[in-house]
Protein backbone atom coordinates (compact mmCIF):
# COMPACT_ATOMS: atom_id res chain seq x y z
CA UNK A 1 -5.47 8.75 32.08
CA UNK A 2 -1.57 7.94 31.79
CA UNK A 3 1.04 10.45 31.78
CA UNK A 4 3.14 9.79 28.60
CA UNK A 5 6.24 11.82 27.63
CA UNK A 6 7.56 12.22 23.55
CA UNK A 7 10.86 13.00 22.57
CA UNK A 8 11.82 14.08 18.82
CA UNK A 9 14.96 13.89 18.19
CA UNK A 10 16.81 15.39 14.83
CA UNK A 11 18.71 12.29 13.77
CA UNK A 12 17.13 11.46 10.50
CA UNK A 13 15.73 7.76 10.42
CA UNK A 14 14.22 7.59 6.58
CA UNK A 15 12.09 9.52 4.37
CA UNK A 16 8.65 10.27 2.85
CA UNK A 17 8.56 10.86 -0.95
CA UNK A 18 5.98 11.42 -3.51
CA UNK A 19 3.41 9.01 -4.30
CA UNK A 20 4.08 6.94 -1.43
CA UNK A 21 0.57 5.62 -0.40
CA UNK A 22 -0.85 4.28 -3.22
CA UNK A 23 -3.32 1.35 -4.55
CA UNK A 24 -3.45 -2.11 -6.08
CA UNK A 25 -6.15 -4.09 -7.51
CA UNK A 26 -6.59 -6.85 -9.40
CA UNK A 27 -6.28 -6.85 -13.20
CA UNK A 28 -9.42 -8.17 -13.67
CA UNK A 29 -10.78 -5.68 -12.17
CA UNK A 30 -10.21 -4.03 -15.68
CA UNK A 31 -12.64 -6.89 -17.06
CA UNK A 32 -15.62 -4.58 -15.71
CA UNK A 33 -16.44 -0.49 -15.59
CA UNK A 34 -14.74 0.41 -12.48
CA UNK A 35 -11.62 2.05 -14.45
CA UNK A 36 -13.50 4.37 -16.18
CA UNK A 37 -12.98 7.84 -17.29
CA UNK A 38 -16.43 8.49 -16.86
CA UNK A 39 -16.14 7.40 -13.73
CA UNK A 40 -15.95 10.66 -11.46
CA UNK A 41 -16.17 9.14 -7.70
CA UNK A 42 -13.22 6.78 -8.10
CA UNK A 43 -11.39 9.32 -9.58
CA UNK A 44 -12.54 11.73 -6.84
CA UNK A 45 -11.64 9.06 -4.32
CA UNK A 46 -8.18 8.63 -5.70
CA UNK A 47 -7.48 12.48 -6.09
CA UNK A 48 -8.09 12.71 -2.32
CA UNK A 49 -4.76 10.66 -1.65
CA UNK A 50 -2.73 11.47 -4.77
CA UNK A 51 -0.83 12.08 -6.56
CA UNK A 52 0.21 8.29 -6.24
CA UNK A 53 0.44 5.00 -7.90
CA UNK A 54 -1.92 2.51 -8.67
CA UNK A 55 -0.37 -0.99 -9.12
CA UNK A 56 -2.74 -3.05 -11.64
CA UNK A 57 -1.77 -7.10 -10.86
CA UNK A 58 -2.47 -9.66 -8.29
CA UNK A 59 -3.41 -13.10 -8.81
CA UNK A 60 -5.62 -12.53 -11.82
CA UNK A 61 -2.03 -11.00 -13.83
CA UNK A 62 -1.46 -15.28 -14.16
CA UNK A 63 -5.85 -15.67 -15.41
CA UNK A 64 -5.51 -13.63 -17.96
CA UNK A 65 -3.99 -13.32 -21.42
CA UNK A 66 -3.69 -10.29 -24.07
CA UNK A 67 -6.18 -10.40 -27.05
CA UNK A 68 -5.08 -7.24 -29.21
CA UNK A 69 -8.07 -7.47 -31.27
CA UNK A 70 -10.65 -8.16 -28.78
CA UNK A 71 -13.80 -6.12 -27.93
CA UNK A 72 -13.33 -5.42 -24.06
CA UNK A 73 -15.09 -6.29 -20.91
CA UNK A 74 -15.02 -9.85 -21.50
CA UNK A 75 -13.39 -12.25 -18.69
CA UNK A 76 -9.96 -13.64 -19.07
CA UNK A 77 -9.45 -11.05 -21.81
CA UNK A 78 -7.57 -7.65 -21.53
CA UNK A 79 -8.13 -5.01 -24.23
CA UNK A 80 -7.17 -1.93 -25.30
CA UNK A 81 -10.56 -0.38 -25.04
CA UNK A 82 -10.39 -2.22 -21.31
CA UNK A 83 -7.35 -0.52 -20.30
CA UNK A 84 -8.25 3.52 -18.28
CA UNK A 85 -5.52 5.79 -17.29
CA UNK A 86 -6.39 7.07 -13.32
CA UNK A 87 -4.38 10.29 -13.19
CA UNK A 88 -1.48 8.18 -11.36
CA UNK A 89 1.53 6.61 -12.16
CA UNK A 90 0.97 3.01 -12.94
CA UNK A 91 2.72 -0.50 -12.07
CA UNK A 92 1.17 -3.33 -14.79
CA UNK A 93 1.84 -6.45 -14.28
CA UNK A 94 1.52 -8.88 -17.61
CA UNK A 95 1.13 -12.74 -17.48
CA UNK A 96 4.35 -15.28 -16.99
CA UNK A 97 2.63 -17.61 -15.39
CA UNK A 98 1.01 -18.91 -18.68
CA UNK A 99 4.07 -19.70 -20.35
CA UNK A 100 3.98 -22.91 -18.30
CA UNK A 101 2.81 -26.21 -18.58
CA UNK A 102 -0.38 -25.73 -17.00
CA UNK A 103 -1.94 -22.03 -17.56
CA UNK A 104 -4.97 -21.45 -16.04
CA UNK A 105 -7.99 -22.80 -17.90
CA UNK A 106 -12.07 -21.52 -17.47
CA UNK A 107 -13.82 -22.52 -19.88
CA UNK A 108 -13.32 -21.37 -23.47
CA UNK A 109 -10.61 -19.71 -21.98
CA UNK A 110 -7.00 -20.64 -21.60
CA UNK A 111 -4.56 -18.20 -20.44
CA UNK A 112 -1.31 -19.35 -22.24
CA UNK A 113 0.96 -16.43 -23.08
CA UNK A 114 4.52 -15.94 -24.86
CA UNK A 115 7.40 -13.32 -24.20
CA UNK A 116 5.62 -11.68 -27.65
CA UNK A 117 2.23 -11.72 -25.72
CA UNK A 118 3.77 -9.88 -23.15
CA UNK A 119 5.77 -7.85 -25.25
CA UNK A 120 2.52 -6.80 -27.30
CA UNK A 121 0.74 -5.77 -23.97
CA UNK A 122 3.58 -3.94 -22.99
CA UNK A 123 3.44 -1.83 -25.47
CA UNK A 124 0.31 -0.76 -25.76
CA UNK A 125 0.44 -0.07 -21.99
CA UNK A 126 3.59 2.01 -22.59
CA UNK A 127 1.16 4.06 -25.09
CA UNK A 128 -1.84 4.35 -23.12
CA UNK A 129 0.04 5.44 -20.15
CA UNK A 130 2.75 7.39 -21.38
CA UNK A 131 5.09 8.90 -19.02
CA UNK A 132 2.66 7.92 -16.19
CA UNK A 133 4.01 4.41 -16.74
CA UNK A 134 5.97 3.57 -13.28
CA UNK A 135 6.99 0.24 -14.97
CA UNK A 136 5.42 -3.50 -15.81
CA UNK A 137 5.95 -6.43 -13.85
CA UNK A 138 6.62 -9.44 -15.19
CA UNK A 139 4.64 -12.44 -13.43
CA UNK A 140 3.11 -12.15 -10.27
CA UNK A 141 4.17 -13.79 -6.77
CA UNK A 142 6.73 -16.43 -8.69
CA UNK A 143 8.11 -17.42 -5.51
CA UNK A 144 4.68 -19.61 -5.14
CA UNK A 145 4.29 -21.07 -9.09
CA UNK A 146 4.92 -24.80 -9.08
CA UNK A 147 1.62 -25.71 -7.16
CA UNK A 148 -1.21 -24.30 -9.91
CA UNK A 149 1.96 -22.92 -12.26
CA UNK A 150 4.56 -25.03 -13.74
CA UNK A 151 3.13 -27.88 -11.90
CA UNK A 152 4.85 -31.17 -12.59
CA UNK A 153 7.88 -29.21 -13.63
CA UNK A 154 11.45 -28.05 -11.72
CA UNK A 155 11.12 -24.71 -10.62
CA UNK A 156 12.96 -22.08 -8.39
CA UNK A 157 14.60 -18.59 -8.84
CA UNK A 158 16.97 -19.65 -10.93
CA UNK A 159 14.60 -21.29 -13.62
CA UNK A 160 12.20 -18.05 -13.04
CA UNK A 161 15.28 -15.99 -13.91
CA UNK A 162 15.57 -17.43 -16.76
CA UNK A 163 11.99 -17.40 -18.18
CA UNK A 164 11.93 -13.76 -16.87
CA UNK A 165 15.19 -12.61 -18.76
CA UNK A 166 13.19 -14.26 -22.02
CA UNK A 167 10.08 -11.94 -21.63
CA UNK A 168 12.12 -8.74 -20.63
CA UNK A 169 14.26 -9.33 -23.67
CA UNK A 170 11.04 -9.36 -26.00
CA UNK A 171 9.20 -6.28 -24.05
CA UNK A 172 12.56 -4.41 -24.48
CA UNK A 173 12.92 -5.29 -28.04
CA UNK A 174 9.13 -4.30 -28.77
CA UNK A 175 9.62 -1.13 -26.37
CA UNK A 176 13.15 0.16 -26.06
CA UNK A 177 13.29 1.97 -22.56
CA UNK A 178 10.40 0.83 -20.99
CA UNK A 179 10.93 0.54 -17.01
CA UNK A 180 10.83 -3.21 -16.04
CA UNK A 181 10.54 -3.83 -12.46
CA UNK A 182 10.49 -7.12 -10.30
CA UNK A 183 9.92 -10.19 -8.98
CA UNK A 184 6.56 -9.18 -6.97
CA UNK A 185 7.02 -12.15 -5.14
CA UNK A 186 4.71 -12.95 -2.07
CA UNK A 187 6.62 -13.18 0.86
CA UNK A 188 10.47 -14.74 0.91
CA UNK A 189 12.63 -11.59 0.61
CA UNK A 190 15.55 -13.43 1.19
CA UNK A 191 15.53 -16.32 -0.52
CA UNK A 192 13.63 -14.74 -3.75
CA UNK A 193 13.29 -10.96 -3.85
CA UNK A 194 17.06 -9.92 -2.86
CA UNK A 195 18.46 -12.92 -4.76
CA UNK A 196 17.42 -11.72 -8.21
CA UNK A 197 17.48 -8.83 -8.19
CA UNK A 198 21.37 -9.43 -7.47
CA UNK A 199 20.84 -11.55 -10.95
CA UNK A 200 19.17 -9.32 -13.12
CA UNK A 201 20.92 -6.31 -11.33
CA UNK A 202 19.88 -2.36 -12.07
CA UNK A 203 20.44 -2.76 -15.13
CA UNK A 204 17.60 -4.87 -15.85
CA UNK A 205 15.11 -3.36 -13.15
CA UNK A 206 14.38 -0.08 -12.04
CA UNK A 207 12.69 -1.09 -8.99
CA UNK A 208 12.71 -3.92 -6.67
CA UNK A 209 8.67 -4.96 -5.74
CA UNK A 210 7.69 -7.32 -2.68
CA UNK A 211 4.39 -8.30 -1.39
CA UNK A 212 3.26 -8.59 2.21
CA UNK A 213 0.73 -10.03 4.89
CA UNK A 214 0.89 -9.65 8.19
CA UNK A 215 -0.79 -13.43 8.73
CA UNK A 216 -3.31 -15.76 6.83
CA UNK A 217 -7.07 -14.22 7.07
CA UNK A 218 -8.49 -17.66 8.03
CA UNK A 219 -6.46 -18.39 10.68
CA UNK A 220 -8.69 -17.85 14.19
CA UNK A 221 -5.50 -16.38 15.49
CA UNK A 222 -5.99 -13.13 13.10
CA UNK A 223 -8.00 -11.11 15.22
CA UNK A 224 -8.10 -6.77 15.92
CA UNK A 225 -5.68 -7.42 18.57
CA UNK A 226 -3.12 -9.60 17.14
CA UNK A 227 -3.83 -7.06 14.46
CA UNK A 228 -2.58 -3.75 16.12
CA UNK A 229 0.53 -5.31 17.96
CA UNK A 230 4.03 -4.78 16.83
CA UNK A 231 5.23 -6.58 13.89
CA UNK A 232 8.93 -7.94 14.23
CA UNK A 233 8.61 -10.43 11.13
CA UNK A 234 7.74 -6.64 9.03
CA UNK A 235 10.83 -5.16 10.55
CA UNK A 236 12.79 -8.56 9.87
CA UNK A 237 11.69 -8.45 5.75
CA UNK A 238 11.83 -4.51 5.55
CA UNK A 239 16.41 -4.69 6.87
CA UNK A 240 16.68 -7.08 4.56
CA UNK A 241 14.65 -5.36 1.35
CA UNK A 242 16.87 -2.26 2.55
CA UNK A 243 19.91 -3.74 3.13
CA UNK A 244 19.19 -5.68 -0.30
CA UNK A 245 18.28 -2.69 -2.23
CA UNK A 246 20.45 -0.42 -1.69
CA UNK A 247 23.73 -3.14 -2.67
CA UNK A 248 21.62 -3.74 -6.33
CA UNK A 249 21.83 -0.20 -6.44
CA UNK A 250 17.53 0.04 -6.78
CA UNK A 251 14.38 1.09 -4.57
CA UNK A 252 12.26 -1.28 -3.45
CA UNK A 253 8.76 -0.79 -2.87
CA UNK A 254 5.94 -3.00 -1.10
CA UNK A 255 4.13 -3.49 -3.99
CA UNK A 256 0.83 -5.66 -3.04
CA UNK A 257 0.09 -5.12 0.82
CA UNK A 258 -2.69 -5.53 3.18
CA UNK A 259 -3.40 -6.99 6.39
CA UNK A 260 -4.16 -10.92 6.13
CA UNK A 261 -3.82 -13.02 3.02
CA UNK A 262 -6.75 -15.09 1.38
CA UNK A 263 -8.72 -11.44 1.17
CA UNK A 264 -8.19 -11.01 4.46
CA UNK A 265 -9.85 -11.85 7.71
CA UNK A 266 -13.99 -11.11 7.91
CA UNK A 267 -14.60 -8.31 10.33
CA UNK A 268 -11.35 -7.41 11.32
CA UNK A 269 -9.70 -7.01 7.97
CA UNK A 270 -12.56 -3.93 7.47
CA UNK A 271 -12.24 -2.91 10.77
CA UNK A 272 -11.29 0.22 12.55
CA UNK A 273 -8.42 -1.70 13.88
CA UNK A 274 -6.88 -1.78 10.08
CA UNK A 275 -6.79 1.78 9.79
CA UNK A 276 -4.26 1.99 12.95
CA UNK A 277 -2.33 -0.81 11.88
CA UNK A 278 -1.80 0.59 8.26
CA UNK A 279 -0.23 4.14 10.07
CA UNK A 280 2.36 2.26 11.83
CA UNK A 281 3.06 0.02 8.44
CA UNK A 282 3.48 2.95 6.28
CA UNK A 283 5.70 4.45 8.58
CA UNK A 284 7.42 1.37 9.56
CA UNK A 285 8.19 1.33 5.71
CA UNK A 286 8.69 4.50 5.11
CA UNK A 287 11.48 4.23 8.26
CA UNK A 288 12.99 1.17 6.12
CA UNK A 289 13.54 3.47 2.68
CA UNK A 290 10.90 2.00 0.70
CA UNK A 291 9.75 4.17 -1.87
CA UNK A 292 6.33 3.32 -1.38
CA UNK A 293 3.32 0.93 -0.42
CA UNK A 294 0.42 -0.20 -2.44
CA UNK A 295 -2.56 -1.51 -0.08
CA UNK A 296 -4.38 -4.19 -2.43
CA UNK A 297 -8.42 -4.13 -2.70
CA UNK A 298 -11.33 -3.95 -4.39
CA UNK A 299 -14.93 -5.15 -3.82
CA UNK A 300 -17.00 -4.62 -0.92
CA UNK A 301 -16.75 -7.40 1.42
CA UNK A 302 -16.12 -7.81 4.76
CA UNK A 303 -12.15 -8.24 4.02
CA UNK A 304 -9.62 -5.75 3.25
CA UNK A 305 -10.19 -2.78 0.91
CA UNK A 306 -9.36 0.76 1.27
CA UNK A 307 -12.05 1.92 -1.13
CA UNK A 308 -15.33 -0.45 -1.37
CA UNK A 309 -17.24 -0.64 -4.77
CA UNK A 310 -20.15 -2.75 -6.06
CA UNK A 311 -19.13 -2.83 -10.29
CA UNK A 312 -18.69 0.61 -11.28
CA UNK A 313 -20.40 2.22 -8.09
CA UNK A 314 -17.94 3.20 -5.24
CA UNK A 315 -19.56 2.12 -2.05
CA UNK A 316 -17.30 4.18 0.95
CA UNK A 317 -14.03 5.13 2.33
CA UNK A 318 -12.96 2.09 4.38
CA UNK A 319 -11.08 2.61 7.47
CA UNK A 320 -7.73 2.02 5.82
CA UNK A 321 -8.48 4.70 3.39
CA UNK A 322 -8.76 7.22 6.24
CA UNK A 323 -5.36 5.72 7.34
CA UNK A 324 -3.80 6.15 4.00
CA UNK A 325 -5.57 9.84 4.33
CA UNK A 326 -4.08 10.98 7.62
CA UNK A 327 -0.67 9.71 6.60
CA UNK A 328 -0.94 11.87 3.43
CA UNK A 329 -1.78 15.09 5.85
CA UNK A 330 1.10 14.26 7.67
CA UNK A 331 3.59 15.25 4.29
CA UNK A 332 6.53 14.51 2.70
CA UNK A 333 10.13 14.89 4.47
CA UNK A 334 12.80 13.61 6.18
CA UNK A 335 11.73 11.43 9.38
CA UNK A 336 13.49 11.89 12.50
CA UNK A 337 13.73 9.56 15.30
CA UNK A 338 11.00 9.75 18.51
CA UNK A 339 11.29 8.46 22.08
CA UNK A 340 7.74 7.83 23.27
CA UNK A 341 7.35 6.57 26.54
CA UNK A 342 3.76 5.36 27.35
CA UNK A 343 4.54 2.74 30.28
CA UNK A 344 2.81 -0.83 29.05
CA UNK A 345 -0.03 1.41 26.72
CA UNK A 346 0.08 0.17 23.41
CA UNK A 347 1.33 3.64 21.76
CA UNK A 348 3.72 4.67 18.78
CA UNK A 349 4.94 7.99 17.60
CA UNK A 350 6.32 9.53 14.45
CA UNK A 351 7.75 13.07 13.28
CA UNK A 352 7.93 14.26 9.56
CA UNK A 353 10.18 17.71 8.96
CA UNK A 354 8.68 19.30 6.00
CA UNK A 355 10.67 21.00 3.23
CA UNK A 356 9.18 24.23 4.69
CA UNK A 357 10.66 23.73 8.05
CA UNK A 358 7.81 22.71 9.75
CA UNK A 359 7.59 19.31 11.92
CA UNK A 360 4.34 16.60 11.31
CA UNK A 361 3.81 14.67 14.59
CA UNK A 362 1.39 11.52 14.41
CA UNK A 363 0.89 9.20 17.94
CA UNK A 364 -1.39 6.59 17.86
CA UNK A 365 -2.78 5.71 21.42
CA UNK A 366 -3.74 2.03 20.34
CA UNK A 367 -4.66 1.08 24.36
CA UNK A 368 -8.73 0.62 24.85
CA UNK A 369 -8.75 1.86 28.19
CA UNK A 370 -6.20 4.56 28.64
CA UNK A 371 -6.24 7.79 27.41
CA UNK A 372 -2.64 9.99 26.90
CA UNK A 373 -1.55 13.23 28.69
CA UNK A 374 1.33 13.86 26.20
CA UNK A 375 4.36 16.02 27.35
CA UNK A 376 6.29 16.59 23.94
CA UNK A 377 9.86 18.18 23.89
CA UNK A 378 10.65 19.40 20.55
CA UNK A 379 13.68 19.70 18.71
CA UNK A 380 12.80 23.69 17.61
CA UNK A 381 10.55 26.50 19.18
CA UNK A 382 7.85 26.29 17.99
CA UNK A 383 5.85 29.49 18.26
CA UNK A 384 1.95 27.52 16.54
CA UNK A 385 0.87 23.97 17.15
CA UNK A 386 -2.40 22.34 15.45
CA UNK A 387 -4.22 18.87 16.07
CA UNK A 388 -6.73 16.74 14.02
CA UNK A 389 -7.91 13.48 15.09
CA UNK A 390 -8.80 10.76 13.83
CA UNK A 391 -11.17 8.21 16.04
CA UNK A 392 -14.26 5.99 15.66
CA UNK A 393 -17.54 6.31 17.18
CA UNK A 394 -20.07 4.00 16.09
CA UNK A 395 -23.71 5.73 16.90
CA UNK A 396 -25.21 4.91 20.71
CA UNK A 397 -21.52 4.06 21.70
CA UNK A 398 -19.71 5.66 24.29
CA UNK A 399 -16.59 5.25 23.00
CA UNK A 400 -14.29 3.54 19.84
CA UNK A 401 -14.43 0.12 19.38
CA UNK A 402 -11.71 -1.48 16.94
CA UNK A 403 -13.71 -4.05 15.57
CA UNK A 404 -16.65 -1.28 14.31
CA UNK A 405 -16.01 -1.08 10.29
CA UNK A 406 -17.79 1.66 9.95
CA UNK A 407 -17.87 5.56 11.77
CA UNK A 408 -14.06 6.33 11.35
CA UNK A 409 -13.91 10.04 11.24
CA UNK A 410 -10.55 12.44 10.69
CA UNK A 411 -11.43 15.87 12.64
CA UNK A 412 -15.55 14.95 12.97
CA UNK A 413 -15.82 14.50 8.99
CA UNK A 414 -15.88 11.70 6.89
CA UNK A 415 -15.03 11.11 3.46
CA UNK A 416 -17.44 10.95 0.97
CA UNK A 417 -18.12 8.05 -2.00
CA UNK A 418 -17.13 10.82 -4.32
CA UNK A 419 -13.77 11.61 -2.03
CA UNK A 420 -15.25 15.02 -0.79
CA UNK A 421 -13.63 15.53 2.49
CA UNK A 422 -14.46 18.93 5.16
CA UNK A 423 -12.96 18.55 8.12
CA UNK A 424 -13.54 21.05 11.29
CA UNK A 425 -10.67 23.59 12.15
CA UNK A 426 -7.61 21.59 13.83
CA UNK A 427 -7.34 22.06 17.31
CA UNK A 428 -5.23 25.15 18.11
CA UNK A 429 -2.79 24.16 20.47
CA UNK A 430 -0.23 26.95 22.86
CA UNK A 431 3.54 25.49 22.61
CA UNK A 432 6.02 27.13 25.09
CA UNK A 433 9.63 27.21 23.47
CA UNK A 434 10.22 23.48 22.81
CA UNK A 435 7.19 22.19 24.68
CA UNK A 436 4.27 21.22 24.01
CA UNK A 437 1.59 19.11 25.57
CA UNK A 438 -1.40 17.45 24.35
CA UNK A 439 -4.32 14.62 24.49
CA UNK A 440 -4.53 11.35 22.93
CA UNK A 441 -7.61 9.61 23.27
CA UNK A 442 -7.55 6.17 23.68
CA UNK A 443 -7.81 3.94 20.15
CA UNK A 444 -6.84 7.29 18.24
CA UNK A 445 -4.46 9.18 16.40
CA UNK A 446 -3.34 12.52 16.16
CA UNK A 447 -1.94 14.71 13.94
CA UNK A 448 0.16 17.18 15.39
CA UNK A 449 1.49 20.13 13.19
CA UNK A 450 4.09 22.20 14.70
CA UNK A 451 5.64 25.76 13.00
């Protein structure tokens, strides 16, 4: 046990607005059933965290080309019958990386598109989605084309600027209005993301997107631990997407996100581990001004993905999920500033004030051997105080173990395939004036609720 003291402060550092924690997936994941209407448990699943936004793009945005008049379900081929609303808003991203020299070829199919192409899609996206249309992207991760894109020919921001400006022109001819937003690169904010959007300015985007890893999955290096430490390259990429945002005059919002890159790293990736290292990310961005964060997935592997499905059939909540959960339950609001001091312990601490007045406190204890005694000094009197946990407790264990993938629980319950979730009654908790004191198990974390 280690005595640990929290201070929350009323200096405001950032905010949490709607739709923050939201989803991406693959386009051709739209190949298959999964996006459904008939399909009640994804919906069920996404309902739990939403109202969001799901992000449709990833590599596959460059494999695939539109075929107005084709019959759906068919590989390297998006439809109209293919394409499902979810209840969300939605980011689509539509193919640039075609309209180079070498588009991606399997088979009978060749995924060449034109600014028309594009423009076609668009539009019929625009209509499907209607004003749950967040905005298309153009391309995906450009900052990496010239290996399997446009390979054999020049290419940098400036030439993608270019090519880009041609399709936006043709989507805004064939759809007047339609929110464009940009570049989704994968990982050089400063050299790619920042830089054009200074080019195309607001007037051409409505939101700034980025993509990011924490480290490559196949590296032996990417391990639970490495996993759960603090992240100075994230705080490094999120000033300057800030900084770089607010002179364009956008947001910006991490568009395509997960732990490790290459699907992530097997058993670690899926692990209980991911769940506390996607608290501290969303609030890491959240503390930066993004306007959200879209954790990429899909499948059922043992990589990343908040939500596992085999086809159509939703498999389980993944740890993340319960991540993206608790940070949900923690609200919307202003953030003010903490002062957690934990010794050495691994430990972080956050504090949401509602638009109701009350204060959201989350600490994650992420030490293995050390539990918290917590000593909290509010910035109010509080005169009621509630806890829920969220832990892991594999079945014969004693205790959590971060590299478990399954048994992740938020106040004893999990959350069903279908997204049913019945938790047990918080903890009720005695505060006294502006102090309050509590427990925080090690390899938890709590959420606090203060009135």
């Amino acid at each position: 046990m280690t005595s640990a003291s929290l201070t929350v402060t009323t200096t405001a550092t950032g905010s949490i607005g709607p739709a923050f924690a939201g989803l991406s997936y693959e386009k051709s994941q739209l190949y298959g059933p999964l996006f459904s209407a008939s399909n009640s448990a994804l919906i069920g699943m996404f309902k739990r965290l939403g109202p969001s936004v799901l992000r449709v793009g990833g590599n596959s945005v460059d494999y695939t080309y539109w075929n107005p008049s084709g019959a759906g379900q068919t590989a390297g081929q998006i439809a109209p019958s293919v394409v499902k609303a979810t209840g969300w808003q939605c980011l689509y991203g539509v193919n640039l990386g075609g309209a180079g020299p070498n588009p991606y070829t399997n088979g009978s199919v060749v995924a060449k598109t034109t600014p028309a192409l594009a423009a076609d899609e668009a539009a019929y996206a625009a209509n499907a989605f209607g004003s749950a249309l967040l905005g298309i992207e153009i391309g995906n991760e450009p900052d990496l084309y010239g290996k399997t894109y446009f390979s054999g020919a020049a290419w940098n921001v400036s030439v993608f600027e270019t090519l880009w400006s041609q399709f936006r022109a043709a989507i805004i001819s064939r759809t007047p209005g339609i929110a464009i937003t940009g570049p989704a690169d994968a990982s050089n904010s400063a050299s790619w993301t920042v830089p054009f959007g200074q080019a195309v300015t607001k007037s051409d985007i409505t939101l700034l997107t980025q993509h990011y890893y924490r480290a490559n999955g196949q590296s032996p290096s990417s391990t639970v631990d490495f996993l759960i430490t603090a992240d100075s390259n994230l705080l490094n990429i999120l000033a300057t997407l800030r900084t770089g945002a607010q002179g364009i005059g956008v947001p910006f919002r991490m568009a395509e996100c997960n732990s490790f890159y290459n699907g992530g790293a097997p058993n670690v990736s899926d692990s209980y581990a991911s769940a506390l290292w996607a608290i501290d990310y969303l609030f890491d961005c959240a503390q930066a001004s993004a306007a959200g964060v879209n954790f990429h997935g899909g499948g059922s592997g043992t990589g990343y993905t908040p939500i596992a499905n085999s086809g159509s059939v939703v498999i389980e909540a993944r740890p993340e999920f319960y991540a993206m959960l608790l940070f949900t339950l923690a609200g919307q609001g202003t953030l003010y500033s903490t002062q957690l001091l934990a010794g050495s312990l691994n430990a972080t601490a956050y504090a949401v004030k509602n638009s109701s007045g009350g204060l959201n406190i989350v600490v994650l204890n992420k030490d293995s051997t050390q539990n918290l005694q917590l000593s909290i000094q509010l910035p109010q009197s509080a005169t009621s105080a509630t806890l829920m946990q969220m832990t892991q407790l594999t079945q014969g264990a004693s205790g959590p173990n971060l590299s478990a993938s399954s048994g992740v629980t938020i106040q004893g319950a999990t959350v069903g395939n279908d997204g049913s979730f019945s938790p047990s009654a918080a903890y009720v908790m005695t505060p006294s004036g502006t102090q309050l004191n509590c427990y925080v198990p090690m390899l938890s974390a709590v959420l606090i609720q203060v009135s």
